[in-house]
Protein backbone atom coordinates (compact mmCIF):
# COMPACT_ATOMS: atom_id res chain seq x y z
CA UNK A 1 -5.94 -12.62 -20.67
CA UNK A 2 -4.20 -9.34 -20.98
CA UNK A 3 -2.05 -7.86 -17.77
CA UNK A 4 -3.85 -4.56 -16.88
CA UNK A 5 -1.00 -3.73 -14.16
CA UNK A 6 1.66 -1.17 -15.32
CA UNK A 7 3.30 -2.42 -12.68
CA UNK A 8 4.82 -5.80 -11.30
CA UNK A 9 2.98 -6.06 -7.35
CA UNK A 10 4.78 -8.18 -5.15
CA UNK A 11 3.28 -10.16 -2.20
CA UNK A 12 4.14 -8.57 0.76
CA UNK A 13 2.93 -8.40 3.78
CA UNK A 14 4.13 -4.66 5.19
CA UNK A 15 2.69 -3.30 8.80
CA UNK A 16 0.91 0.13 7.61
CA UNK A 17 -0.43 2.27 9.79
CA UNK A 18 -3.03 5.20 7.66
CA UNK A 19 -5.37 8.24 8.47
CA UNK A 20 -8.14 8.96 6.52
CA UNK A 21 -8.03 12.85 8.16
CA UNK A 22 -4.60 13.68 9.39
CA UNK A 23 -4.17 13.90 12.94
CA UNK A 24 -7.45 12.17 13.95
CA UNK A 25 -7.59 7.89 14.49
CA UNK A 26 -4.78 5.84 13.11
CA UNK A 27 -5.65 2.57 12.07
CA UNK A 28 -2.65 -0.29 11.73
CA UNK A 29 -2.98 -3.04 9.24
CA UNK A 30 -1.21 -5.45 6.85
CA UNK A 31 -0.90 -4.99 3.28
CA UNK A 32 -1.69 -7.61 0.73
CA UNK A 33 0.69 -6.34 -1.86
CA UNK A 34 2.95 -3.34 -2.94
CA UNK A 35 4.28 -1.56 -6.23
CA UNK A 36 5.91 0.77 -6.90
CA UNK A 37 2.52 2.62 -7.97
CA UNK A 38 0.37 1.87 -5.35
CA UNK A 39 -0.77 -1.12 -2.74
CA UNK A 40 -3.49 -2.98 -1.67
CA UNK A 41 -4.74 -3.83 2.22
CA UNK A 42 -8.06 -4.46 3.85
CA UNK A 43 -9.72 -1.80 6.11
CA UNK A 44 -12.46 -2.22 8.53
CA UNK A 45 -14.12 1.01 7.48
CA UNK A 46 -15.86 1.93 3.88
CA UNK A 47 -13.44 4.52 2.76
CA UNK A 48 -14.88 6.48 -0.64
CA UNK A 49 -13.19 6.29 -4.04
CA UNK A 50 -11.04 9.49 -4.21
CA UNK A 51 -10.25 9.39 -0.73
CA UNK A 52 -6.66 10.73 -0.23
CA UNK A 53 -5.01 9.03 3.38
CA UNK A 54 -1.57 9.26 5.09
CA UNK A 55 0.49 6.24 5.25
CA UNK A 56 3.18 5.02 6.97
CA UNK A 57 4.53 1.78 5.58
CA UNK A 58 7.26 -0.77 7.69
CA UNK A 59 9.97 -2.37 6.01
CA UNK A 60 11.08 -5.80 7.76
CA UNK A 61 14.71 -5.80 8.82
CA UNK A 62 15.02 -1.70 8.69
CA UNK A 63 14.54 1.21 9.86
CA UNK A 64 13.53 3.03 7.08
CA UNK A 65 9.72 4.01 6.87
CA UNK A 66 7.63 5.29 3.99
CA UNK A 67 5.46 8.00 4.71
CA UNK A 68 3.45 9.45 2.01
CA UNK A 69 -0.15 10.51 0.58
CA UNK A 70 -2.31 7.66 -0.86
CA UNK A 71 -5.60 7.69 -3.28
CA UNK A 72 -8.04 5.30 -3.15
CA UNK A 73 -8.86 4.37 -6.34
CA UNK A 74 -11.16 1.24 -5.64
CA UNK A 75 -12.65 -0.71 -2.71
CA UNK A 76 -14.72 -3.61 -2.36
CA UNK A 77 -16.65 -5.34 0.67
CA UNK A 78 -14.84 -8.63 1.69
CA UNK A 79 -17.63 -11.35 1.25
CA UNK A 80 -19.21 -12.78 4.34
CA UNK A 81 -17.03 -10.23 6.72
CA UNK A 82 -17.16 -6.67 7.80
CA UNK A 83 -14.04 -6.04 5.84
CA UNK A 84 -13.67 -4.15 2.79
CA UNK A 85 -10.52 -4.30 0.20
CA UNK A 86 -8.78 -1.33 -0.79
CA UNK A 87 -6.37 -0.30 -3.45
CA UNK A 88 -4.63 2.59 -3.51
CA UNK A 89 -2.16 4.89 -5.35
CA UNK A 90 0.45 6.66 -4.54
CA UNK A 91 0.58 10.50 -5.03
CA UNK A 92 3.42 12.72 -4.77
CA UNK A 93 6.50 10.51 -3.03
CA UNK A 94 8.99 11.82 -1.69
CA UNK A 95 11.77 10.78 -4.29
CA UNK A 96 14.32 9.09 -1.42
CA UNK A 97 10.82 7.26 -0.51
CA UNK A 98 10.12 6.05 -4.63
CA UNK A 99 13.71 5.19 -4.71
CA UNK A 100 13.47 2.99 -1.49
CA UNK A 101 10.44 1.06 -2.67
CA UNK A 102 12.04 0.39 -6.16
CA UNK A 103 14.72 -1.12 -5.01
CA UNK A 104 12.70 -3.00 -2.37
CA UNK A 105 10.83 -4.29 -4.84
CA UNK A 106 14.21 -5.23 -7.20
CA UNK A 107 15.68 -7.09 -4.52
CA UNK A 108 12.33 -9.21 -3.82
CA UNK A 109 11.98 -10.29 -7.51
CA UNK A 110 15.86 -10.89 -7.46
CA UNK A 111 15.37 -13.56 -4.14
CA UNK A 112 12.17 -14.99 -5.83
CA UNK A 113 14.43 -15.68 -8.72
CA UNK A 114 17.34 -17.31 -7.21
């Protein structure tokens, strides 16, 4: 079977907190897994394809948080639950925020491989 991802994802479980519409409910989850491209979390909410949101993601151990626009580029209902599953992309990062994640991501794979 050929890998569709142009991207390694790592499982991680980050606290996120995102707004469909800036400045009106923010919901907190958990997300599943990160790349450096993009992420993917459940939701309690159908959010449509396209969708852009504002994120704020939680490192463990830091005090650095990623804040940035996300696109939803698919979603799917959770069988047997209320849930749906979301997976998004990033779009325009902050550079000092892409940089961050990278190496985030580096030093995960790097512990995984020890």
């Amino acid at each position: 079977m050929l890998e569709r991802r142009r991207c390694v994802r790592i499982p991680e479980n980050l606290p996120i907190v995102y707004e469909v519409v800036p400045g009106q409910t923010r919901k907190e989850y958990v997300t599943k897994d990160i790349s450096q491209i993009g992420m993917r979390f459940l939701v309690n909410e159908f959010i449509p394809k396209e969708s852009r949101l504002r994120i704020k993601i939680s490192f463990h151990g830091t005090l650095f948080n990623l804040e940035t626009w996300v696109k939803c580029v698919w979603i799917r209902k959770m069988p047997y639950s209320d849930r749906y599953e979301i997976g998004v992309e990033f779009v325009d990062m902050p550079s000092k925020a892409a940089d961050y994640l990278v190496s985030f991501i580096k030093d995960y794979l790097d512990t995984k491989a020890e």
